[in-house]
Protein backbone atom coordinates (compact mmCIF):
# COMPACT_ATOMS: atom_id res chain seq x y z
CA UNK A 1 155.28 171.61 -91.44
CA UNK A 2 154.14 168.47 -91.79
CA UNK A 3 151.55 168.48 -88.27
CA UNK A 4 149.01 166.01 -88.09
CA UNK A 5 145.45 167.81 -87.03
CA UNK A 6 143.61 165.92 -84.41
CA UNK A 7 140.13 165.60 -84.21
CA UNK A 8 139.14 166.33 -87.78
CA UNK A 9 135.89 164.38 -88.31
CA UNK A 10 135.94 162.07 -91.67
CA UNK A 11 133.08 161.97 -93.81
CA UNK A 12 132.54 158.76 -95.22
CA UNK A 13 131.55 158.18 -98.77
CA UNK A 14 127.87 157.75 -99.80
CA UNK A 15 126.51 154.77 -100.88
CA UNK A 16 125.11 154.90 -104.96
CA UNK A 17 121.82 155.01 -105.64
CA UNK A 18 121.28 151.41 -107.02
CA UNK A 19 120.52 152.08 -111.22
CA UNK A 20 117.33 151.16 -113.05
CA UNK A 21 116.94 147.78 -114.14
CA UNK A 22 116.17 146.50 -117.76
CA UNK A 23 112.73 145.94 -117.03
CA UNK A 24 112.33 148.99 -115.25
CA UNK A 25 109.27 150.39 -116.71
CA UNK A 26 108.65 153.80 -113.96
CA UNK A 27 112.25 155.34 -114.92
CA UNK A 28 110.54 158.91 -114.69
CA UNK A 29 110.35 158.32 -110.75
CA UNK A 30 113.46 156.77 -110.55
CA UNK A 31 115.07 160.22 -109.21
CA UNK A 32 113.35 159.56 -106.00
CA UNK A 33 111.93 163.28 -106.04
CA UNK A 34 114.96 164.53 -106.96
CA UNK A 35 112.74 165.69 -110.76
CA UNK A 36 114.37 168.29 -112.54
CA UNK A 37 112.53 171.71 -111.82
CA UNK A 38 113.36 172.66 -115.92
CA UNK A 39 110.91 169.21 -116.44
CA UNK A 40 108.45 170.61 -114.53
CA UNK A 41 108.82 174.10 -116.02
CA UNK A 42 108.20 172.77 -119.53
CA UNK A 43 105.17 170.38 -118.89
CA UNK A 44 103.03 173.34 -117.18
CA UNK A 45 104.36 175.11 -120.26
CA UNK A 46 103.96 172.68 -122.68
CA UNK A 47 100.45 172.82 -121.08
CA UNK A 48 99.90 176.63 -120.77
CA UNK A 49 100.37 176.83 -124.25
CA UNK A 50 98.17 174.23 -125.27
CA UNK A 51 95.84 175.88 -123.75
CA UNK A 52 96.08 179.11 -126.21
CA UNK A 53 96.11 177.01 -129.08
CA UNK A 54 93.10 175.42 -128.45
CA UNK A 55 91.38 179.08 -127.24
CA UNK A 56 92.84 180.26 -130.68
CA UNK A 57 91.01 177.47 -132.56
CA UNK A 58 87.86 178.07 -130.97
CA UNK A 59 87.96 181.87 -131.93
CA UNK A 60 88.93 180.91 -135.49
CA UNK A 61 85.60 178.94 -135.71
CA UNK A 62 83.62 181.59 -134.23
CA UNK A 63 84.20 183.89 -136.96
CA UNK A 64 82.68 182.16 -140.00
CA UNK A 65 79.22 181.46 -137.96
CA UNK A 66 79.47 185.22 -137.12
CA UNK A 67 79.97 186.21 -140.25
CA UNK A 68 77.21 183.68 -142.06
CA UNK A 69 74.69 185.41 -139.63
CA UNK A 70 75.04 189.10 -140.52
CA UNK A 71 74.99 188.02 -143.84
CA UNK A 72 78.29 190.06 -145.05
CA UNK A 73 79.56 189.33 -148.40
CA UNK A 74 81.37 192.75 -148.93
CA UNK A 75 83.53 194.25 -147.17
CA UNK A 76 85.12 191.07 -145.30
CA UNK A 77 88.98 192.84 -145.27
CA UNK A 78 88.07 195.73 -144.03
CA UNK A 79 86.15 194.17 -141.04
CA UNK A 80 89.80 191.93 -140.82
CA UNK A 81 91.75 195.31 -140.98
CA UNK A 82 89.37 196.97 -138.41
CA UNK A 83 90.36 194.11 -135.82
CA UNK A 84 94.04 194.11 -136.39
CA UNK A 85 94.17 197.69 -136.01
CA UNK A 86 91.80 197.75 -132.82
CA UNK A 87 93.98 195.22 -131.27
CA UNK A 88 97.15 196.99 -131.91
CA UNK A 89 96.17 200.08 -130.08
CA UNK A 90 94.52 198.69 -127.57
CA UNK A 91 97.49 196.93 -126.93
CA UNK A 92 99.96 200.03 -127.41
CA UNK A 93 97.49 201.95 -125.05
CA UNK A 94 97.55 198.87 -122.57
CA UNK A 95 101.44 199.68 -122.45
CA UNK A 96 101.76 203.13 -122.62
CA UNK A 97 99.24 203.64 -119.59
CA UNK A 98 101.60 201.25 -117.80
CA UNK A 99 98.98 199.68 -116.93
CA UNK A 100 101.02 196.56 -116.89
């Protein structure tokens, strides 16, 4: 029972990666390339979504300017109203068309 196998090849044990030292100011590199890919999901997240907020912004300025220029004093919730709903179908036809 108790046979000895021959010729069984022995892995040795890796060295350890040596750690970061106190002074040490480039610790994000320190994985050698070895980055987490969840990292690098969240910063071109972090960045995509940026990105609306700052388109969002822009569009909230336009609207003021716009609505200076026609001149409209009356009638300022129903032109609100009239968006919301035009998006939302759009959107629902966008869907249902499967146009996806």
């Amino acid at each position: 029972m108790t046979e000895k196998k021959q010729g069984v090849p022995v892995q040795e044990p890796v060295p350890a990666e040596e750690p970061a030292k106190a002074g040490d100011n480039n610790k994000i590199w320190h994985y050698n390339g070895k980055f987490p890919v969840v990292v690098d999901y969240l910063v071109f997240f972090g960045i995509f979504l940026g990105g609306w907020i700052l388109a969002l912004a822009e569009i909230a300025k336009v609207f003021p300017v716009f609505i200076r220029r026609l001149k409209l004093t009356q009638g300022m919730s129903l032109v609100i109203i009239s968006i919301a709903v035009g998006k939302s179908l759009g959107s629902l036809l966008y869907y249902a068309q499967g146009w996806m």
